[in-house]
Protein backbone atom coordinates (compact mmCIF):
# COMPACT_ATOMS: atom_id res chain seq x y z
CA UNK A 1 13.19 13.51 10.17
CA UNK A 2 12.15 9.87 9.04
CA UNK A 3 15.69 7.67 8.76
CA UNK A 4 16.93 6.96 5.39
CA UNK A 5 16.96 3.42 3.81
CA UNK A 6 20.23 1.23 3.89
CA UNK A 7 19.49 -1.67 1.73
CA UNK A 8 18.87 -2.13 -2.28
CA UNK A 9 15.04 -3.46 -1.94
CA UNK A 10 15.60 -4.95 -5.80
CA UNK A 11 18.39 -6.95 -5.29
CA UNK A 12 16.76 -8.33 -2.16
CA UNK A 13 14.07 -9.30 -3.97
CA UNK A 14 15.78 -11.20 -6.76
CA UNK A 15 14.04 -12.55 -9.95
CA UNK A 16 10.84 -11.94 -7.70
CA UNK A 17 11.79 -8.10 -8.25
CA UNK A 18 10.55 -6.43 -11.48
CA UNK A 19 6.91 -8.35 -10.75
CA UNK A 20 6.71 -6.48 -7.59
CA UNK A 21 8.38 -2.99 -8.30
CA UNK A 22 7.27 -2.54 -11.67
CA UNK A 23 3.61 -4.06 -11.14
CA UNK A 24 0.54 -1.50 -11.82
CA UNK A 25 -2.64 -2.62 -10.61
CA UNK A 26 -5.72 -2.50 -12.75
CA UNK A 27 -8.34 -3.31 -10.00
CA UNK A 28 -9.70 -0.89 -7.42
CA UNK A 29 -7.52 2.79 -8.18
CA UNK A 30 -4.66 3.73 -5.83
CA UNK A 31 -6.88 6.97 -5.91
CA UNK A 32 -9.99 5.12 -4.57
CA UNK A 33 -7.95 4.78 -1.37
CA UNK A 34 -7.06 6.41 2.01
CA UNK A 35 -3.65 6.27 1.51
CA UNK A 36 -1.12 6.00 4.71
CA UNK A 37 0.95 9.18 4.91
CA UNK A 38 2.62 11.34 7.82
CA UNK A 39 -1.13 13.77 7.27
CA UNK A 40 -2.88 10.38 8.25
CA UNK A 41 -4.73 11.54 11.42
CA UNK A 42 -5.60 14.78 10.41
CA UNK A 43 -6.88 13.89 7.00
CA UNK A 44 -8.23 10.53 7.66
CA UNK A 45 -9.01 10.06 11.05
CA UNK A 46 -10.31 13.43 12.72
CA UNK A 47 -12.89 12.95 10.26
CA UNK A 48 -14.60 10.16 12.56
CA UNK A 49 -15.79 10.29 15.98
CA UNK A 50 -12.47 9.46 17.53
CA UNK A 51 -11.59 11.20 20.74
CA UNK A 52 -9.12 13.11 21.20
CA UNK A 53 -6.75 11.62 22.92
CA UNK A 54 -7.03 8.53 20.51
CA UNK A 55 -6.05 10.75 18.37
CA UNK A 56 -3.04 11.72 20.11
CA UNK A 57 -1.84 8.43 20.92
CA UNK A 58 -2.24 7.18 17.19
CA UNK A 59 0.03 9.90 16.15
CA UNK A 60 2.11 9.20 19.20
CA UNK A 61 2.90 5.58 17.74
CA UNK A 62 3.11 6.82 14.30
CA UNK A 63 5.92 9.23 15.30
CA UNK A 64 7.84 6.83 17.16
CA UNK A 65 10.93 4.62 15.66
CA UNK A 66 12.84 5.33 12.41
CA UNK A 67 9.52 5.49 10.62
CA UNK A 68 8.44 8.58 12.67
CA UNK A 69 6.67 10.83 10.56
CA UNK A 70 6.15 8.71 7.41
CA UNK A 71 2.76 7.90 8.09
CA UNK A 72 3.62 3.65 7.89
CA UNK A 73 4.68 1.85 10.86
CA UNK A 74 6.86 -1.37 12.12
CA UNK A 75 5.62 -3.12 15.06
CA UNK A 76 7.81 -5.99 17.07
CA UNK A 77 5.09 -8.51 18.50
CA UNK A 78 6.03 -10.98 20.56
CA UNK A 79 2.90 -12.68 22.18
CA UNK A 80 3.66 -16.02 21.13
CA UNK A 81 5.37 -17.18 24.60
CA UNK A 82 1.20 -18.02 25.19
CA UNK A 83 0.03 -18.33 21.16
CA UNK A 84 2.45 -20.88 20.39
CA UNK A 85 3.62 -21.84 24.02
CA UNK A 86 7.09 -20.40 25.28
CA UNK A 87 9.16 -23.10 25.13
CA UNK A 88 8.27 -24.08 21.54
CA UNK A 89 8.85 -19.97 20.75
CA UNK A 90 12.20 -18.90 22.69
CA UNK A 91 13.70 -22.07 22.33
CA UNK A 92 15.71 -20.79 19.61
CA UNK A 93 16.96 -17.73 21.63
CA UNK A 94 16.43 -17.99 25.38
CA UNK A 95 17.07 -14.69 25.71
CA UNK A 96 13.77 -13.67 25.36
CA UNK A 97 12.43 -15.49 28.14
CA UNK A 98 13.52 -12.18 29.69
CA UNK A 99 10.74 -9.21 28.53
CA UNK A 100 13.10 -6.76 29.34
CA UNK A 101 15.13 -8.15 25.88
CA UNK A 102 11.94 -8.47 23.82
CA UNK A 103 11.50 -4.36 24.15
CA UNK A 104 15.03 -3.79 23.90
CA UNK A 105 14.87 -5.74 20.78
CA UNK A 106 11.92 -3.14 19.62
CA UNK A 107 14.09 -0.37 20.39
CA UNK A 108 17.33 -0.99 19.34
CA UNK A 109 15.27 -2.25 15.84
CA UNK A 110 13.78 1.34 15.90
CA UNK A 111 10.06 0.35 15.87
CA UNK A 112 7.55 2.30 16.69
CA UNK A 113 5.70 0.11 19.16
CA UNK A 114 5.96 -3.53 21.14
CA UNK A 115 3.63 -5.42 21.08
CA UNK A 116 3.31 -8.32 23.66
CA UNK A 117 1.44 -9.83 26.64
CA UNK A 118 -0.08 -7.95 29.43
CA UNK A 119 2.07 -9.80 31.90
CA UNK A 120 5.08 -9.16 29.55
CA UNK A 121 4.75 -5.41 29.50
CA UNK A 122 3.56 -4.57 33.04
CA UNK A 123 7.00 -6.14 34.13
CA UNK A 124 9.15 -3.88 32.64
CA UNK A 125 6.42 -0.57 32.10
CA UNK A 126 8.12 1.53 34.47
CA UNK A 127 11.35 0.99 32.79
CA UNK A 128 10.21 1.35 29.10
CA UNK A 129 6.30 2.45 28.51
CA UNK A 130 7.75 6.41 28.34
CA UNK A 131 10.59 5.09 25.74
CA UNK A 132 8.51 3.49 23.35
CA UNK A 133 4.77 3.04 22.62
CA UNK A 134 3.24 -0.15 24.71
CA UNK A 135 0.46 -2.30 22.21
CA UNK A 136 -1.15 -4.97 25.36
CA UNK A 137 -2.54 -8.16 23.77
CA UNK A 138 -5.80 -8.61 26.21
CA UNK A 139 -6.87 -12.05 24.46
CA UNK A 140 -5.15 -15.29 23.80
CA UNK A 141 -5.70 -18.86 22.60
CA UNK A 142 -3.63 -20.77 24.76
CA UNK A 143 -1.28 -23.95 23.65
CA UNK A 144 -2.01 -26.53 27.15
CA UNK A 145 -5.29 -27.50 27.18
CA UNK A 146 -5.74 -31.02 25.58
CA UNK A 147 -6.88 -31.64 23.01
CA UNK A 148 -5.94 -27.92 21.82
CA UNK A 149 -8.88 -25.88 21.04
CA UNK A 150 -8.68 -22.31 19.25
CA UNK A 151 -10.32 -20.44 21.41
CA UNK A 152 -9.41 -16.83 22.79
CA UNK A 153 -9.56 -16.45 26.37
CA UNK A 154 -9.13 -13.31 28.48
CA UNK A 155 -5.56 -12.42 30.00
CA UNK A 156 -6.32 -9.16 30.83
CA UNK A 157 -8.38 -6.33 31.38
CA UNK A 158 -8.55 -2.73 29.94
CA UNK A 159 -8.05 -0.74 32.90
CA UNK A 160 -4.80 -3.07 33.52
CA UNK A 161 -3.55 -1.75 29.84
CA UNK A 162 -4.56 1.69 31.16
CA UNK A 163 -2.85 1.68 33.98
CA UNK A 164 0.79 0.72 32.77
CA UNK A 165 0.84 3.58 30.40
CA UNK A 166 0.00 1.64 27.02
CA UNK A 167 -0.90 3.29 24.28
CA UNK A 168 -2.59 0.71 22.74
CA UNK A 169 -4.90 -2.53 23.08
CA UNK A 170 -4.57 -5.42 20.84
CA UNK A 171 -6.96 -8.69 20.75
CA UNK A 172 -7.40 -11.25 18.17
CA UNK A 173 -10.85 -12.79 16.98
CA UNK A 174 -11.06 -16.61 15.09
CA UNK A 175 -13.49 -15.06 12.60
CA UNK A 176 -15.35 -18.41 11.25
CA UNK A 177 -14.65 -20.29 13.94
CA UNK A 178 -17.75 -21.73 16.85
CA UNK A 179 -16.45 -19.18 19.29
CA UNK A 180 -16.38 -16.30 16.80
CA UNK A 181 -19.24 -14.67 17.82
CA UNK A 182 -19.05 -14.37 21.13
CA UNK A 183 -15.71 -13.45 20.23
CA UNK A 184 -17.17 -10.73 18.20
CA UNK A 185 -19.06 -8.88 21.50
CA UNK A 186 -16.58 -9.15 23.91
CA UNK A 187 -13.91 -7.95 21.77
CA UNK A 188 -16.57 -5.11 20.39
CA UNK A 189 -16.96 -4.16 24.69
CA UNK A 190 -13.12 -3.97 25.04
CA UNK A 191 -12.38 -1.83 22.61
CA UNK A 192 -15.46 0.64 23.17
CA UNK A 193 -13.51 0.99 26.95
CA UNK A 194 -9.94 1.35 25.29
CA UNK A 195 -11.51 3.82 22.99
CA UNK A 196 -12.93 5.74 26.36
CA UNK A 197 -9.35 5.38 28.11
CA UNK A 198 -7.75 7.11 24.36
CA UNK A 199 -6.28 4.17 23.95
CA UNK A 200 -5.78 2.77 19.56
CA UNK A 201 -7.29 -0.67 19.30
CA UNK A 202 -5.74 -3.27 16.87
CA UNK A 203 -6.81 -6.40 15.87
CA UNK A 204 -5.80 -9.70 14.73
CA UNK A 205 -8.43 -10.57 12.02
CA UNK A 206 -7.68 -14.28 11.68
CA UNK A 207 -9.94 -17.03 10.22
CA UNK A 208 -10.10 -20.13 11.77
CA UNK A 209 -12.01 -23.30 10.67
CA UNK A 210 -11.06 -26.69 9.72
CA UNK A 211 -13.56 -26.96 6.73
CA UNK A 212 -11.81 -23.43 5.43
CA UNK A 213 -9.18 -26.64 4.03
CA UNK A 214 -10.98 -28.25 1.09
CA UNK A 215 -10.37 -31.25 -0.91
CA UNK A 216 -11.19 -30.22 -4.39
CA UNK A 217 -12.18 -32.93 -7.48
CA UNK A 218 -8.17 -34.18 -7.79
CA UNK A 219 -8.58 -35.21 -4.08
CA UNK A 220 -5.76 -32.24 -2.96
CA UNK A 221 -6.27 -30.37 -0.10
CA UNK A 222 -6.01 -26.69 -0.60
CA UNK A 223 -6.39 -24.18 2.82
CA UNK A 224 -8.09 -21.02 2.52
CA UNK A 225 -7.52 -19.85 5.58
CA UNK A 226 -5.22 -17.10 4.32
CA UNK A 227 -7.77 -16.68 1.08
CA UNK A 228 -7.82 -13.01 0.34
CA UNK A 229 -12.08 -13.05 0.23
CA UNK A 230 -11.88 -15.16 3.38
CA UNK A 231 -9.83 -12.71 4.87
CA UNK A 232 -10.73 -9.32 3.42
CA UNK A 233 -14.52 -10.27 5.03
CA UNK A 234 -13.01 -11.46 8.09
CA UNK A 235 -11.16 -7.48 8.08
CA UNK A 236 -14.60 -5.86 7.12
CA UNK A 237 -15.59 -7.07 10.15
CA UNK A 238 -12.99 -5.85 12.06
CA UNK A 239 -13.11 -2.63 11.11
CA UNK A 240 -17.07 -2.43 12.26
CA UNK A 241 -16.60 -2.92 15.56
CA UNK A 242 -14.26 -0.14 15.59
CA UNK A 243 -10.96 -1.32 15.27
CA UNK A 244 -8.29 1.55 14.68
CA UNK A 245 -5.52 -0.82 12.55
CA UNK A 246 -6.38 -4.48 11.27
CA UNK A 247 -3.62 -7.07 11.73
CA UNK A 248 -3.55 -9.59 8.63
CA UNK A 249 -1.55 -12.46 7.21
CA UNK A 250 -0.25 -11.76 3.69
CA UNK A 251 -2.91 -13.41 1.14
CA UNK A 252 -1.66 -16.62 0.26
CA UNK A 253 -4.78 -17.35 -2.84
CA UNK A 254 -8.41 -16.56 -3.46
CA UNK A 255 -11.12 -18.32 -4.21
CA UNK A 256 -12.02 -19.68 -0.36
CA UNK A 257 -15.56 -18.72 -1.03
CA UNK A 258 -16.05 -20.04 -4.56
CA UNK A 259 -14.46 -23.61 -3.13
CA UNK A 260 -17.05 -23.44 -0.30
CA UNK A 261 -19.74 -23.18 -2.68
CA UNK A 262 -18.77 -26.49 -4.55
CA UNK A 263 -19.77 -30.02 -4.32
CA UNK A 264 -23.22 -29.15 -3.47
CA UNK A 265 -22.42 -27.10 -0.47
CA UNK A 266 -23.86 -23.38 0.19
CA UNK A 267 -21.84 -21.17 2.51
CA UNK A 268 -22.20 -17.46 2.48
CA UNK A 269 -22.85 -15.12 0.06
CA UNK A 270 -20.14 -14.26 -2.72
CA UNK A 271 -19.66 -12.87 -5.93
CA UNK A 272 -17.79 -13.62 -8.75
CA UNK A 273 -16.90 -9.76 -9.85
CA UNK A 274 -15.13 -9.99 -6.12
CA UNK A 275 -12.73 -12.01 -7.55
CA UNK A 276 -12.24 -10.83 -11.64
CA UNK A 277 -13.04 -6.66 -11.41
CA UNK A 278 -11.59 -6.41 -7.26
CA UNK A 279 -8.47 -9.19 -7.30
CA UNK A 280 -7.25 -9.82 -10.76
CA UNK A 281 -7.92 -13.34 -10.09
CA UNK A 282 -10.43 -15.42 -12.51
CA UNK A 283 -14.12 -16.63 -11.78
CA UNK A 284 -13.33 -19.23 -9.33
CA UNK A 285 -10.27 -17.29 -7.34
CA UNK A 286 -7.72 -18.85 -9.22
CA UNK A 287 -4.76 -16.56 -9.52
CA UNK A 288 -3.83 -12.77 -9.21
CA UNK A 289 -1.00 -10.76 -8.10
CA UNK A 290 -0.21 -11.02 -4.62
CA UNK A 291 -0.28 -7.15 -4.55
CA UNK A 292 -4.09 -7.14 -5.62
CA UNK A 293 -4.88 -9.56 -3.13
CA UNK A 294 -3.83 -7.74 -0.42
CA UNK A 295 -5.20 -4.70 -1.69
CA UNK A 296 -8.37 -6.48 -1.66
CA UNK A 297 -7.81 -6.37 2.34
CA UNK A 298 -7.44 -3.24 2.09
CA UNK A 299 -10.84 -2.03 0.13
CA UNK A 300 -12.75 -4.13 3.03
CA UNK A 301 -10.82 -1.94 5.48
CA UNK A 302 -13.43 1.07 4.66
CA UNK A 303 -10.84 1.88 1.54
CA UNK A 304 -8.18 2.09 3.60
CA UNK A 305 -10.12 4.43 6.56
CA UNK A 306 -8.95 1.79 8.46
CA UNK A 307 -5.34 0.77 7.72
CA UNK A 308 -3.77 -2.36 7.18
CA UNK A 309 -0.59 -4.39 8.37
CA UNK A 310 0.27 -7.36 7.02
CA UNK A 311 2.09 -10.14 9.71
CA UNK A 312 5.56 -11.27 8.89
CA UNK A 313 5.07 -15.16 9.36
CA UNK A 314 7.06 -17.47 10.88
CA UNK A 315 10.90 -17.73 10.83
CA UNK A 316 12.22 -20.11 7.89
CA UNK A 317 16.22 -19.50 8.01
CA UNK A 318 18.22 -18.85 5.61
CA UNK A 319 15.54 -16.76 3.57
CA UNK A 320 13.74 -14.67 6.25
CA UNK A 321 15.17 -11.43 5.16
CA UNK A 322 14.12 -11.63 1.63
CA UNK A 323 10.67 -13.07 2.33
CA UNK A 324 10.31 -10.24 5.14
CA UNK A 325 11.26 -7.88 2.39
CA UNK A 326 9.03 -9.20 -0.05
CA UNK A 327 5.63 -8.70 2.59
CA UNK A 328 6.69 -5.71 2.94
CA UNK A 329 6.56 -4.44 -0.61
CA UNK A 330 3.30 -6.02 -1.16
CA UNK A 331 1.94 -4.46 1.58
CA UNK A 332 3.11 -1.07 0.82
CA UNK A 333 2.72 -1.21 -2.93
CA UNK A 334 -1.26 -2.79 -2.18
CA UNK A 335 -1.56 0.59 -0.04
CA UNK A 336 -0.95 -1.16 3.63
CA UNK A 337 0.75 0.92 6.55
CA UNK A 338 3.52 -1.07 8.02
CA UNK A 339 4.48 -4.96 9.42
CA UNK A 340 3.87 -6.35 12.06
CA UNK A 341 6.70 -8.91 12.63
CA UNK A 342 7.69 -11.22 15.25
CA UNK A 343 9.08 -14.71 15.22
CA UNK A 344 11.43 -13.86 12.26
CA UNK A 345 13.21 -10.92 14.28
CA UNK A 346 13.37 -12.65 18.00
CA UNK A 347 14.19 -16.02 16.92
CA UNK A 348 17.73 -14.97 15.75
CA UNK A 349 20.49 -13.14 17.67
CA UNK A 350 19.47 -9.84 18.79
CA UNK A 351 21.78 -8.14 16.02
CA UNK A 352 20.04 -10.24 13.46
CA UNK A 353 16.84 -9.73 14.34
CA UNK A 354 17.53 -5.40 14.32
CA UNK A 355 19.39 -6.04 10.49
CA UNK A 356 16.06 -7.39 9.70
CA UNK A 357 13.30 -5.31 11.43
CA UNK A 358 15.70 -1.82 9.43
CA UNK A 359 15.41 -3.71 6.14
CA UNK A 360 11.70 -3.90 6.51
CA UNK A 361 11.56 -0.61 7.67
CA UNK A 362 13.70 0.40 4.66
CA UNK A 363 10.82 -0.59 2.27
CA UNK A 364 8.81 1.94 3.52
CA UNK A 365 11.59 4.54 4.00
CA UNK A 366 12.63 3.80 -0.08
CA UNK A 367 10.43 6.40 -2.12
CA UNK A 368 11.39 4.13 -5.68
CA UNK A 369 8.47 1.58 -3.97
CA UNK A 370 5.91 3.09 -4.79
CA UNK A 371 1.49 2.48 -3.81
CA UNK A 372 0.50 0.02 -7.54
């Protein structure tokens, strides 16, 4: 039986509350979607031309932790010893230098999967990949080569993830970026073999482009990197070459298209109903609630057929809990699946980081947060 929630998500939230609890949505219908729930596979899923055993390992990692058998899940990823260079990221905790503490950290904080390097999780897979469900990054932009590029780069192979018992593959792509395409195939190759080993594939849908930051007509710089069009394409994509979950930052604005198309300049193809009838926002992107944005993502998921988790950004401090709280409402109230969060658990003490990975989890265990 799923775990039962231990903190007050409202007075978490603060002022910041009623907007998000009490918020309807009057863009794309909750009931347009393929809502998360513990029927997931069997409803959603064994419709497509999944094999089996994919199958079986999806439900596998959707059973695991204290969210077993709500159909949402909370994933501990800590890849950033090579994303953001190890020093820089355990700096603040040494401990987890040590990848035995960084899945210890996942269990104790009663997720239902790590997620981390290859070379991470084949140290310790004897030990742990029966205890809890093993999610291999295979691709990597790396923080020493100078001047730093963004770039993924292969760290290892399929049959390596295979072979120490994961249950899943993860890679990230720089969608928008010069190496995006051939980011795009390989990526598209991997997963085909992960799907052939029943393995779930996840991926990290990030854009990545320096002209995605544009200097508007008052000469400030505004980045769209985290632009819910921007990134609800860059997800559309993801889910055609077959990923089983998309990974994607919380959207930040709209409108990354519509500023792209100013000054002159032609870039893509856009439309302005994307932004007033499917985000709430006006003709150009400006505003709408942060829970239509991200439910935006979630349309260009396939409706949801392919679910969504939102990333838990970097730590801040002092206000880490409440901002990890707040993600997680908007995911779950846009009609996401889970969190995927790192830096703000494993950059604290180990008791820290659990108190925050349950209060995340206790979003999605509190049945008063309800899908907008």
């Amino acid at each position: 039986m799923p775990a039962n929630p231990s903190i007050d998500v409202a007075s978490i939230l603060g002022s910041e509350g009623k907007s998000l609890l009490s918020y309807e949505s009057k863009t794309v219908s909750k009931n347009a979607l393929y809502l998360p729930g513990p029927d997931f596979v069997d409803r959603v899923f064994a419709q497509s031309d999944r094999n089996v055993t994919t199958l079986r390992n999806f439900q596998l990692l959707m059973n695991t932790g204290r969210l077993g058998g709500t159909g949402y899940v909370s994933i501990l990823p800590v890849d950033q010893g090579i994303e953001h260079s190890a020093g820089a990221s355990f700096a603040p905790n040494p401990a987890y230098f040590d990848p035995e503490n960084i899945v210890e950290l996942a269990l104790e904080g009663g997720c239902n999967a790590v997620a981390s390097t290859i070379g991470v999780l084949a140290s310790v897979a004897r030990r742990y990949a029966h205890k809890i469900p093993f999610l291999v990054k295979f691709n990597h932009n790396e923080m020493l080569t100078y001047p730093n590029i963004f770039k993924q780069s292969y760290f290892g192979s399929v049959r390596q993830c295979a072979e120490m018992g994961a249950v899943a593959v993860g890679a990230t792509i720089y969608f928008g970026n010069d190496s995006a395409r051939d980011e795009i195939a390989y990526v598209s190759d991997m997963f085909e073999e992960a799907h052939s080993y029943g393995m779930v594939t996840v991926l990290w849908c990030y854009t990545r482009n320096s002209k995605f930051k544009v200097t508007g007509a008052d000469g400030k710089s505004v980045d769209y990197h985290a632009s819910a069009d921007l990134t609800g394409q860059a997800n559309h994509m993801g889910a055609t070459i077959k990923a089983d979950i998309i990974k994607q930052k919380l959207p930040t604005n709209n409108g990354g298209y519509a500023a792209l198309n100013s000054g002159g300049s032609s870039y893509g193809k856009w439309d302005k109903r994307v932004y007033t009838e499917l985000a709430g926002s006006d003709e150009t992107g400006k505003g709408g609630h942060p829970i239509d944005l991200c439910r935006y993502q979630i349309i260009n998921n396939y409706m949801g057929r392919v679910p969504l988790i939102n990333s838990g950004g970097e730590s801040k401090g002092a206000g880490d809990l409440q901002e990890a709280v707040t993600t997680a409402v908007i995911n779950k109230r846009a009609g996401g699946m889970g969190l995927i969060s790192g830096r703000k658990a494993f950059q604290k003490p180990m008791g820290e980081g659990v108190k925050l990975l349950n209060a995340v989890q206790d979003v999605y265990l509190d049945k008063g947060v309800t899908v907008a």
